[in-house]
N, C-alpha and C. Protein backbone atom coordinates (compact mmCIF):
# COMPACT_ATOMS: atom_id res chain seq x y z
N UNK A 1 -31.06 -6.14 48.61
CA UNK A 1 -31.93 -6.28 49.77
C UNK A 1 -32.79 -5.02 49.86
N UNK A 2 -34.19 -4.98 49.74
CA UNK A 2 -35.15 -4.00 49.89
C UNK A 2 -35.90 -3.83 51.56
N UNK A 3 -35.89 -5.01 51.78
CA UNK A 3 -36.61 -4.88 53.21
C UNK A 3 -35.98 -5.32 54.05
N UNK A 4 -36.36 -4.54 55.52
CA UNK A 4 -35.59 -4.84 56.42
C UNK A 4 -36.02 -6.50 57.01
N UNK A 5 -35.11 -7.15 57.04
CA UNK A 5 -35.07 -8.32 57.64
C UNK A 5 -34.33 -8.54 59.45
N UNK A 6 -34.96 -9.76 59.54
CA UNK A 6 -33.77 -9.97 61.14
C UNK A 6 -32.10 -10.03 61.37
N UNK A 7 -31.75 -9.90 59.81
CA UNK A 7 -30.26 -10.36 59.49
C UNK A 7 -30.20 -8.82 58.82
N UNK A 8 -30.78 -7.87 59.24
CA UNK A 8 -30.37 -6.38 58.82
C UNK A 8 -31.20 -5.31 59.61
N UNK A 9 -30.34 -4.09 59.33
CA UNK A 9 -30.95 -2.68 60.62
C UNK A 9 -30.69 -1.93 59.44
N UNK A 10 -31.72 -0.86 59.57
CA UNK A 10 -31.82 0.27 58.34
C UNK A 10 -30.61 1.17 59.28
N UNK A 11 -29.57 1.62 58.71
CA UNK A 11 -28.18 2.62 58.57
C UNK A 11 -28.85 3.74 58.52
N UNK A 12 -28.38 4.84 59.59
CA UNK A 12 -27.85 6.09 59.15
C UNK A 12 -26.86 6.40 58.45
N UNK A 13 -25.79 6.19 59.51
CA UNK A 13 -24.46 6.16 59.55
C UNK A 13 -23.66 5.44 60.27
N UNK A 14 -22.17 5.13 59.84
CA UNK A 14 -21.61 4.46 60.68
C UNK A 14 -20.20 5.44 61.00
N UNK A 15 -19.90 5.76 62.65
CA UNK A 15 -18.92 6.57 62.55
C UNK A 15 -17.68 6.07 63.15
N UNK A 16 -16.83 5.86 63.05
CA UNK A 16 -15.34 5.42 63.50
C UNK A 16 -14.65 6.63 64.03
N UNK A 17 -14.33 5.93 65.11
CA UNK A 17 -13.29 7.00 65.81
C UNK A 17 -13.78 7.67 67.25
N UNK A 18 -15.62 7.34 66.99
CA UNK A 18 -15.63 8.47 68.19
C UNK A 18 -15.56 8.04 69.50
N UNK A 19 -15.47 9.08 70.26
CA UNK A 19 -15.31 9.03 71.77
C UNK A 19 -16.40 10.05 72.56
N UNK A 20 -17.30 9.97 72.12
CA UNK A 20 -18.72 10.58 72.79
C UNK A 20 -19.53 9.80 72.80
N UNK A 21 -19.69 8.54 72.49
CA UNK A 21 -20.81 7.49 72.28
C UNK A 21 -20.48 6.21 73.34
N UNK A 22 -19.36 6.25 74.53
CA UNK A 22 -18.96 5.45 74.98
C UNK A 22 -16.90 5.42 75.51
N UNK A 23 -16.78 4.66 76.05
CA UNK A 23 -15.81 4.94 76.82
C UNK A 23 -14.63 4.39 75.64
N UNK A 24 -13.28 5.54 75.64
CA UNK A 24 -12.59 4.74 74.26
C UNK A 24 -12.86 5.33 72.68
N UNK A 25 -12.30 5.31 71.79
CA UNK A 25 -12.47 5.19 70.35
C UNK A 25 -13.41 3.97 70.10
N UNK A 26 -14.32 4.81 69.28
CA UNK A 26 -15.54 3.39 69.15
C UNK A 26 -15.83 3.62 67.72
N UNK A 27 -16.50 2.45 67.18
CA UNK A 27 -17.48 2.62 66.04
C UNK A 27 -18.88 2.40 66.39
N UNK A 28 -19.56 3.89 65.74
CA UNK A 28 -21.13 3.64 66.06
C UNK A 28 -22.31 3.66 65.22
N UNK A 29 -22.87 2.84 64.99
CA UNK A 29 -24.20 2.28 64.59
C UNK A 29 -25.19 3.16 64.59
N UNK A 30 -25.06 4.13 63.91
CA UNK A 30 -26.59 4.79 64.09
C UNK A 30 -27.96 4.44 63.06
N UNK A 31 -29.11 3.70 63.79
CA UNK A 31 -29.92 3.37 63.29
C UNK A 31 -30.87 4.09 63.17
N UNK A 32 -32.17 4.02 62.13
CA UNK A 32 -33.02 4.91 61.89
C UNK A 32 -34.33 4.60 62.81
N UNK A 33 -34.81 5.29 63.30
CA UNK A 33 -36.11 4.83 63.87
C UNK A 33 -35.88 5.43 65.55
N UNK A 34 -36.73 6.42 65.68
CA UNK A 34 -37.17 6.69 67.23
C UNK A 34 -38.30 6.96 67.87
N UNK A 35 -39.21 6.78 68.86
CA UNK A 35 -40.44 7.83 68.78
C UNK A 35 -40.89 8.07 69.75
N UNK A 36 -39.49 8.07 70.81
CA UNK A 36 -39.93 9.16 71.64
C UNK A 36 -39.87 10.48 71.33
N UNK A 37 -39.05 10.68 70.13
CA UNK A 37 -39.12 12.37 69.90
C UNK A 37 -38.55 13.61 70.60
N UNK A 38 -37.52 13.27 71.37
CA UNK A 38 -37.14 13.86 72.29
C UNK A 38 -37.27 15.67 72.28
N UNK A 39 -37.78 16.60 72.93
CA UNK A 39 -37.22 18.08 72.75
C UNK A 39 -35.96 18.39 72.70
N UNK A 40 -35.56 19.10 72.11
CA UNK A 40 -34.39 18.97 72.39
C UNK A 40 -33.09 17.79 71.60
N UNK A 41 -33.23 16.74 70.92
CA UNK A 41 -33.01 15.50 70.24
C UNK A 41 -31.70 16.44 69.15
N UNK A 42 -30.35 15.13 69.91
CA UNK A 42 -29.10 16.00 69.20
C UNK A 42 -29.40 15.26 67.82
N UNK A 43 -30.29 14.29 67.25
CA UNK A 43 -30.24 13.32 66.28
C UNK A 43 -31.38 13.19 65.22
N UNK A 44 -32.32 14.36 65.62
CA UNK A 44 -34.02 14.28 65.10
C UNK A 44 -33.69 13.82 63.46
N UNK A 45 -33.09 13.76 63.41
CA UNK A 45 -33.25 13.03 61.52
C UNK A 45 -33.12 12.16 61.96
N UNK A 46 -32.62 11.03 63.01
CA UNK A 46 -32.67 9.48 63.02
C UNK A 46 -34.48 9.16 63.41
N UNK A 47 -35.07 10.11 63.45
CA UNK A 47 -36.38 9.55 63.89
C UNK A 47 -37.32 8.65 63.04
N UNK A 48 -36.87 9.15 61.68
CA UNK A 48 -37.94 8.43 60.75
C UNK A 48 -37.16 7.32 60.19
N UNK A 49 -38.37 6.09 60.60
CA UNK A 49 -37.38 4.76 60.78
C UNK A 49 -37.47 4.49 59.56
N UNK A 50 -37.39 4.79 57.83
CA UNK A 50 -37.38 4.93 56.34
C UNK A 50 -36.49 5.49 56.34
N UNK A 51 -35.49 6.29 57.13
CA UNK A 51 -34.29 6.75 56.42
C UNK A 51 -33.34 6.20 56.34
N UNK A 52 -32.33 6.53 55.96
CA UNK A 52 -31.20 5.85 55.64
C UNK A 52 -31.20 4.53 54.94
N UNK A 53 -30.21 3.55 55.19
CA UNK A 53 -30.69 2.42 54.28
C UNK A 53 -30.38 0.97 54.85
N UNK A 54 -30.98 -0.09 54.05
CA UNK A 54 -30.70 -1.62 54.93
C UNK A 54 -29.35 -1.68 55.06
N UNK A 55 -28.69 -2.07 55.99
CA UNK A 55 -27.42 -3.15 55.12
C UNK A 55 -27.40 -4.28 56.42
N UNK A 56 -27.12 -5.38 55.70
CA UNK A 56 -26.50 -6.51 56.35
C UNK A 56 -26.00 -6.47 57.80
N UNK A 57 -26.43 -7.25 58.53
CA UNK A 57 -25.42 -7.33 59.22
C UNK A 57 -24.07 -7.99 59.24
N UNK A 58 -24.34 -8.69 58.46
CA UNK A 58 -22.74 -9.36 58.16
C UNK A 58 -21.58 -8.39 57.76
N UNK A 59 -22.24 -7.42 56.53
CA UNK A 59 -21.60 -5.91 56.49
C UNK A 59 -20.90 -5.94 57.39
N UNK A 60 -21.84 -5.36 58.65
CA UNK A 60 -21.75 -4.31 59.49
C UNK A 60 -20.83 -4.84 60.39
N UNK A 61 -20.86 -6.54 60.63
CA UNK A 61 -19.94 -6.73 61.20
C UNK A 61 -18.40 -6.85 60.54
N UNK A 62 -18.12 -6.78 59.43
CA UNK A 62 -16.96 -6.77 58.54
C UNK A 62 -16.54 -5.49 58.66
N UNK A 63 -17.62 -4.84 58.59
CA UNK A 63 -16.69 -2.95 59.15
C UNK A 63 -16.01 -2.97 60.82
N UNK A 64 -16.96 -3.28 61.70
CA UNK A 64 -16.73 -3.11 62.76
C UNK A 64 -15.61 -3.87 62.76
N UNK A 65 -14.90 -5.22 62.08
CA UNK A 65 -13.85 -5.84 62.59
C UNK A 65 -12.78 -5.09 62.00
N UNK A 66 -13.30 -4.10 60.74
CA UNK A 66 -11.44 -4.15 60.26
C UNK A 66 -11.62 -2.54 60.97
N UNK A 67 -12.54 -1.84 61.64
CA UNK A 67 -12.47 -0.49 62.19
C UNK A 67 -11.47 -0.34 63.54
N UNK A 68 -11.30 -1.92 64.19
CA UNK A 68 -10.82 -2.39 65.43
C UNK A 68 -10.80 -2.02 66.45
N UNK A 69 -11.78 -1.40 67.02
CA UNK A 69 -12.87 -0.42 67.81
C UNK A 69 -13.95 -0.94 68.72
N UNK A 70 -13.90 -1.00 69.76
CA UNK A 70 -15.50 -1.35 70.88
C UNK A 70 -16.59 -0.29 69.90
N UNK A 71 -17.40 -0.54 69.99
CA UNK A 71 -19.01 -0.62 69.28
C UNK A 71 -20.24 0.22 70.08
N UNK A 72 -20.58 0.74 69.24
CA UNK A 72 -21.99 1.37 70.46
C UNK A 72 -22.83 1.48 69.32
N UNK A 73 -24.11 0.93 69.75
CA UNK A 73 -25.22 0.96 68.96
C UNK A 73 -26.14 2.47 69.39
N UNK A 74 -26.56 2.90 68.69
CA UNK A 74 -27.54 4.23 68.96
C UNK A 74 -28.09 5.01 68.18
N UNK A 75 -28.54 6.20 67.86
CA UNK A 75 -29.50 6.21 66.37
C UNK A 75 -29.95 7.99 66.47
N UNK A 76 -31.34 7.48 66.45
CA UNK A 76 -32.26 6.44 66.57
C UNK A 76 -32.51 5.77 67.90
N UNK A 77 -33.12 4.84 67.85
CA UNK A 77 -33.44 3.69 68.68
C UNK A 77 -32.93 2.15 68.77
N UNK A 78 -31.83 1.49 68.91
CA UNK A 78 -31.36 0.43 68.22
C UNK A 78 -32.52 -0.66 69.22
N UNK A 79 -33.30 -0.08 70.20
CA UNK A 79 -34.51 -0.73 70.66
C UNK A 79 -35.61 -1.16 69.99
N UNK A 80 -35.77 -0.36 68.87
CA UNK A 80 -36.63 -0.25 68.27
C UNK A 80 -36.86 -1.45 67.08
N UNK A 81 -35.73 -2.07 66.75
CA UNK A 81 -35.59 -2.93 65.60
C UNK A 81 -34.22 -3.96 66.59
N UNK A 82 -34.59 -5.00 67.51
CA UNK A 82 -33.68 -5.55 68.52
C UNK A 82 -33.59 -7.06 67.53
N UNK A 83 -34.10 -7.35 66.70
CA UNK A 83 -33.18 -8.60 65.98
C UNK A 83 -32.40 -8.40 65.46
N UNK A 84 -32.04 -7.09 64.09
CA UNK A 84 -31.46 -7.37 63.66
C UNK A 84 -29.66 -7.33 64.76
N UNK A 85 -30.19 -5.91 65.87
CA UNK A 85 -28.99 -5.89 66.49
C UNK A 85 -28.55 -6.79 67.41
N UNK A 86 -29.68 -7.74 67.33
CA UNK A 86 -29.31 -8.94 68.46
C UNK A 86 -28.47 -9.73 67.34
N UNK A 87 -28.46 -9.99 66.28
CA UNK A 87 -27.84 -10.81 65.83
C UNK A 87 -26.47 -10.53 65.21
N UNK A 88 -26.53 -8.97 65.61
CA UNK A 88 -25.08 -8.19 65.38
C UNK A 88 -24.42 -8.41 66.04
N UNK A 89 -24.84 -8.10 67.49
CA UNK A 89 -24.40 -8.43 68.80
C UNK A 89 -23.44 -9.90 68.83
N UNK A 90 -24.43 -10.92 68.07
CA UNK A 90 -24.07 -12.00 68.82
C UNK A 90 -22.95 -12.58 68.21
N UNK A 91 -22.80 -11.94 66.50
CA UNK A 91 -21.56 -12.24 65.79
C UNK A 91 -20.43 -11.53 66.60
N UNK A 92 -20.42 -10.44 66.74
CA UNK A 92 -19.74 -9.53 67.77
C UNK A 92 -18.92 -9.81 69.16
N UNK A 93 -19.70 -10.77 69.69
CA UNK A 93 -19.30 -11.16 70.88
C UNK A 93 -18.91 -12.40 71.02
N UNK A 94 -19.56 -13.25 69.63
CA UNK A 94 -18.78 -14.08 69.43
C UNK A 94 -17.28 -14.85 69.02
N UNK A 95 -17.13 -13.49 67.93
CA UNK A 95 -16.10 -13.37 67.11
C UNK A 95 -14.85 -12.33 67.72
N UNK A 96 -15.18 -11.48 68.66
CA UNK A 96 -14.19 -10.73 68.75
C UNK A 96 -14.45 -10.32 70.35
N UNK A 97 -13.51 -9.32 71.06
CA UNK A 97 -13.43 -9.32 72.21
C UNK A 97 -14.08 -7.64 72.63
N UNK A 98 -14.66 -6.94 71.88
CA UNK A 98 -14.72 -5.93 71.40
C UNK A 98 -15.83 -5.58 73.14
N UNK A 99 -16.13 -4.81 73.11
CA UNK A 99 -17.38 -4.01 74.24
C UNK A 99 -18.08 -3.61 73.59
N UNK A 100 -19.94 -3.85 74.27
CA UNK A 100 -20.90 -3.29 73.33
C UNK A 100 -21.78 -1.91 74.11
N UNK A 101 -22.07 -1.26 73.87
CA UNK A 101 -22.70 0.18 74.66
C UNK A 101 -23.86 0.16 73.48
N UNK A 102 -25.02 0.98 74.00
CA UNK A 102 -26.70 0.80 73.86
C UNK A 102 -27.16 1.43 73.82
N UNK A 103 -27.25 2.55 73.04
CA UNK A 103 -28.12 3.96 73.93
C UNK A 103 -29.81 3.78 73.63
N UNK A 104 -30.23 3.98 74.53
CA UNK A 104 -32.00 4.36 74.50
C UNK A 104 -33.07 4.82 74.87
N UNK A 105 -33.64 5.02 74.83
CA UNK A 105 -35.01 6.36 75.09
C UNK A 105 -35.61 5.55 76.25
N UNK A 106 -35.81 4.30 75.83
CA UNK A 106 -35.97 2.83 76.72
C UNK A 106 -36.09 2.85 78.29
N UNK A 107 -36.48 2.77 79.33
CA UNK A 107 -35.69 2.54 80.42
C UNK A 107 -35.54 0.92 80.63
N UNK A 108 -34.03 0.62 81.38
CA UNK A 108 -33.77 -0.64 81.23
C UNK A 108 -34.93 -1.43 81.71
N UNK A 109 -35.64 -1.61 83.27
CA UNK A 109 -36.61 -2.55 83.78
C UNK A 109 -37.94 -2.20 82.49
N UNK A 110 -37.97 -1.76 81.48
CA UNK A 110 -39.30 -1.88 80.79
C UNK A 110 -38.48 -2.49 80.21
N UNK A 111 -37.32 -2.90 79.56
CA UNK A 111 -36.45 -3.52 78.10
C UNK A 111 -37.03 -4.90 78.85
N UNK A 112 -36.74 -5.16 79.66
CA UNK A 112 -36.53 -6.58 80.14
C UNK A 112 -38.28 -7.19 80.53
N UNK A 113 -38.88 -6.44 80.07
CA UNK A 113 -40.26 -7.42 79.63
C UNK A 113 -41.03 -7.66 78.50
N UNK A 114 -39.69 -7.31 77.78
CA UNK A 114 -40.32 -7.51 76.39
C UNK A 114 -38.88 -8.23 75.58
N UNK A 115 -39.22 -9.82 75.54
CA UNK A 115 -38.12 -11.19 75.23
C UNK A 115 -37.52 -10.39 74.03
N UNK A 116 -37.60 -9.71 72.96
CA UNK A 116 -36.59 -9.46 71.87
C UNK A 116 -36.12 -8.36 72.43
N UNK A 117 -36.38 -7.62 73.06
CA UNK A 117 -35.45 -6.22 73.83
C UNK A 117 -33.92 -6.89 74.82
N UNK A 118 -34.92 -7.74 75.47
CA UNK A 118 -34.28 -8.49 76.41
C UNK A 118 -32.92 -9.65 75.96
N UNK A 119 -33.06 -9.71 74.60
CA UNK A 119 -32.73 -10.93 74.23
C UNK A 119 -31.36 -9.66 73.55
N UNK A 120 -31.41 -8.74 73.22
CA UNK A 120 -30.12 -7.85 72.97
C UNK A 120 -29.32 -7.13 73.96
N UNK A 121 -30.24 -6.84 75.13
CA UNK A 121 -29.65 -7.05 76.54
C UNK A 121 -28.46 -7.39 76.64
N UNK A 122 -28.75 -8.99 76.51
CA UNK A 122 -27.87 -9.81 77.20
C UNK A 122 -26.74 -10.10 75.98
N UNK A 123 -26.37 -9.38 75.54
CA UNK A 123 -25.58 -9.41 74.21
C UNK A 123 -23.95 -7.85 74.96
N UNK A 124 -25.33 -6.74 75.40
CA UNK A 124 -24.36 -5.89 75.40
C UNK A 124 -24.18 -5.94 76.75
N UNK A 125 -22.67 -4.53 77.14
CA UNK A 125 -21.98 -4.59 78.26
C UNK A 125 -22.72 -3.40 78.82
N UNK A 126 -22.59 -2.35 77.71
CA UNK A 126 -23.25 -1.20 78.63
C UNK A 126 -24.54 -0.80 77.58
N UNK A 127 -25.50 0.09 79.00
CA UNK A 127 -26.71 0.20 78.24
C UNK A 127 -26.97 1.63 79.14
N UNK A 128 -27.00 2.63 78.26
CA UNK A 128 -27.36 4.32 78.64
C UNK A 128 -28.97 4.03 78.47
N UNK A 129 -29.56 4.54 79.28
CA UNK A 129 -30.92 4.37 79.34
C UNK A 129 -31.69 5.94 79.62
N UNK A 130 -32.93 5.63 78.85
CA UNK A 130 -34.02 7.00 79.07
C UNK A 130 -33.57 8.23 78.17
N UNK A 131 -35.02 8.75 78.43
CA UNK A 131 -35.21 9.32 76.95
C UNK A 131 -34.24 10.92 77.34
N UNK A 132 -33.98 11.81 76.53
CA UNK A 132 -33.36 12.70 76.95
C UNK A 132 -34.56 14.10 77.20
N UNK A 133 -34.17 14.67 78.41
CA UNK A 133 -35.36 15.53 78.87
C UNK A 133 -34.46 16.98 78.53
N UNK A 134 -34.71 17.45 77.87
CA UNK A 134 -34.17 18.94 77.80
C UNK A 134 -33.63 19.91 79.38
N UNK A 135 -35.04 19.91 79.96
CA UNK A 135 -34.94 20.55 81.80
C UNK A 135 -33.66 19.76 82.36
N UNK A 136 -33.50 18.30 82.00
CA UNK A 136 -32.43 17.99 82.76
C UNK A 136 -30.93 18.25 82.21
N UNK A 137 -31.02 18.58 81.01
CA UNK A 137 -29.62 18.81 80.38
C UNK A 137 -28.73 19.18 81.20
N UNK A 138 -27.62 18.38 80.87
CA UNK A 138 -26.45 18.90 82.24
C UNK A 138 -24.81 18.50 81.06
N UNK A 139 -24.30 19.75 80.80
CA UNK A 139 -23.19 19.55 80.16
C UNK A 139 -22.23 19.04 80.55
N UNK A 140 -22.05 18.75 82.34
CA UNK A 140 -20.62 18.26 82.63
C UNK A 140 -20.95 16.55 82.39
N UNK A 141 -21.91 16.00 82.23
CA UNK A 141 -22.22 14.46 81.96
C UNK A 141 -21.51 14.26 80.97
N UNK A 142 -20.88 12.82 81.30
CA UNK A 142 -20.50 12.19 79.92
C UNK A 142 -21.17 11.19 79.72
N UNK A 143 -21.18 11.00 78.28
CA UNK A 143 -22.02 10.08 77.64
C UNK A 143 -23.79 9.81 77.50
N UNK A 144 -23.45 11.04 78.28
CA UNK A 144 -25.45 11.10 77.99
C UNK A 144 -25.49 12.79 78.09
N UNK A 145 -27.13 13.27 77.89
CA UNK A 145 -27.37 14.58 77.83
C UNK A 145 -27.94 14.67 78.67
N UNK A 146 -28.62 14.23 79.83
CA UNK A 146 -29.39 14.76 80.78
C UNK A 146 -29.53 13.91 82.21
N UNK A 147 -29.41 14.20 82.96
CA UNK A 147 -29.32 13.61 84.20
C UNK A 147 -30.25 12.72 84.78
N UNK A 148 -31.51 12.23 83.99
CA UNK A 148 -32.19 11.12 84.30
C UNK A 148 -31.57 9.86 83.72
N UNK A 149 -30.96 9.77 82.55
CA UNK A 149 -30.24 8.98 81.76
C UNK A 149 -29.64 8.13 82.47
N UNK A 150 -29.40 7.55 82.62
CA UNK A 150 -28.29 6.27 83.77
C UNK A 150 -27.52 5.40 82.36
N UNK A 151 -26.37 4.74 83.34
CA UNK A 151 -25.08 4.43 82.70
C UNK A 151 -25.69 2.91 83.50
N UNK A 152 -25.44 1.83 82.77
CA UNK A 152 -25.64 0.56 83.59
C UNK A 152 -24.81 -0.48 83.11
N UNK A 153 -24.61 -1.33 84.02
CA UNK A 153 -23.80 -2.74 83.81
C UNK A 153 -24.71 -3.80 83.71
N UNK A 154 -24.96 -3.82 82.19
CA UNK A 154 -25.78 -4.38 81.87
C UNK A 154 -25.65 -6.24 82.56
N UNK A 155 -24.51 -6.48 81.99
CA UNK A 155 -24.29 -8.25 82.61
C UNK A 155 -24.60 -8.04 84.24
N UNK A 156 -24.33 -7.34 85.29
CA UNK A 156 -24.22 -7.28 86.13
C UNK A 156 -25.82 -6.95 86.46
N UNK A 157 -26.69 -6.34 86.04
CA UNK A 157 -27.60 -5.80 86.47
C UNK A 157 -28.59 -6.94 85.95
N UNK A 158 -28.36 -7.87 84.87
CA UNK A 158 -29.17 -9.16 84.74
C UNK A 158 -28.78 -9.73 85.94
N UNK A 159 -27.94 -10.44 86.03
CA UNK A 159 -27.64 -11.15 87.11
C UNK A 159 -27.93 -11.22 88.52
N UNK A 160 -28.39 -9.98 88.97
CA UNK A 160 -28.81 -9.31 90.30
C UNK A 160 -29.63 -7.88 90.29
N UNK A 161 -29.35 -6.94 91.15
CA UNK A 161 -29.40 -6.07 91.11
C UNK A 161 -29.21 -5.07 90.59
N UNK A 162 -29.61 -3.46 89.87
CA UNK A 162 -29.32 -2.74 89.00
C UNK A 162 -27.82 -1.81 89.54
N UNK A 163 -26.89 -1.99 88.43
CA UNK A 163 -25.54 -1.93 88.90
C UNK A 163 -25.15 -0.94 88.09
N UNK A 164 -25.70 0.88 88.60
CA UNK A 164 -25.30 1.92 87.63
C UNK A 164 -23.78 2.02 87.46
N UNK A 165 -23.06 2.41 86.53
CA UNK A 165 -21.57 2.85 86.83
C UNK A 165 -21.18 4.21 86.73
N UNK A 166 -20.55 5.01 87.93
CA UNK A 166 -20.09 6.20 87.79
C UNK A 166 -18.88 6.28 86.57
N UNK A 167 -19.50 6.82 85.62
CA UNK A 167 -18.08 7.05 84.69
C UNK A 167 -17.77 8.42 84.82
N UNK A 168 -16.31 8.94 84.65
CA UNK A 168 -15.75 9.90 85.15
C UNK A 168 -16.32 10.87 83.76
């Protein structure tokens, strides 16, 4: 496979085990491609969306099942390229009971007017939103770097109203 297709996301890396990308031991998806560019950016090699390499999602979901781990997509931008992870997602949630977390430069009410952003949305559970601002950096946060960032319930916040969650 040379080009990226809807049934694949260009790889950084995939890391097992961690517990900074989401609540729990997770495996995470880091995809290539960002452009907001953040100052400050703990990840600036995921920016150039040519790095790393295709693989499958079918792969990716064969790792994630025998890793036996909730999932967090992030990079990069996993906004940035939302089929192939929508269709990660949907093996994912189909097949197993696993939790999905989102990170993105994104803010959620812009994801949701644009149908393929939207359409991976509704796939995951949680979705860290906004780009990371250096001025706001705040070390006691978890799971994000800066205090504009919000933590959201994603199913919950389709459904109604935007439903941040205080995580400890």
């Amino acid at each position: 496979m040379t080009e990226l297709s809807i049934n694949s996301i260009r790889v950084i890396d995939v890391k097992y085990g961690t517990s900074v990308d989401g609540v729990g031991l997770r495996t995470a998806i880091y995809c290539a491609g960002c452009e907001n560019h953040c100052i400050g950016c703990h990840n600036p090699q995921s920016w150039d969306e040519n790095s790393g390499k295709i693989v499958p999602v079918e792969e990716l979901f064969e790792r994630i099942v025998e890793a036996d781990m909730n999932v967090t997509f992030t990079g990069g931008d996993p906004m940035l390229h939302p089929e192939g992870f929508t269709a990660l997602a949907r093996m994912i949630k189909e097949n197993t009971d696993k939790t999905i977390w989102c990170y993105t430069g994104y803010r959620f009410e812009d994801l949701l007017l644009n149908p393929l952003r939207r359409a991976l949305l509704e796939w995951c559970d949680v979705l860290v939103d906004g780009r990371y601002i250096e001025s706001e950096r705040n070390l006691s946060l978890h799971f994000r770097g800066s205090k504009n960032q919000r933590i959201i319930d994603v199913q919950k916040s389709l459904s109604g109203n935007l439903c941040l969650l205080n995580v400890p």
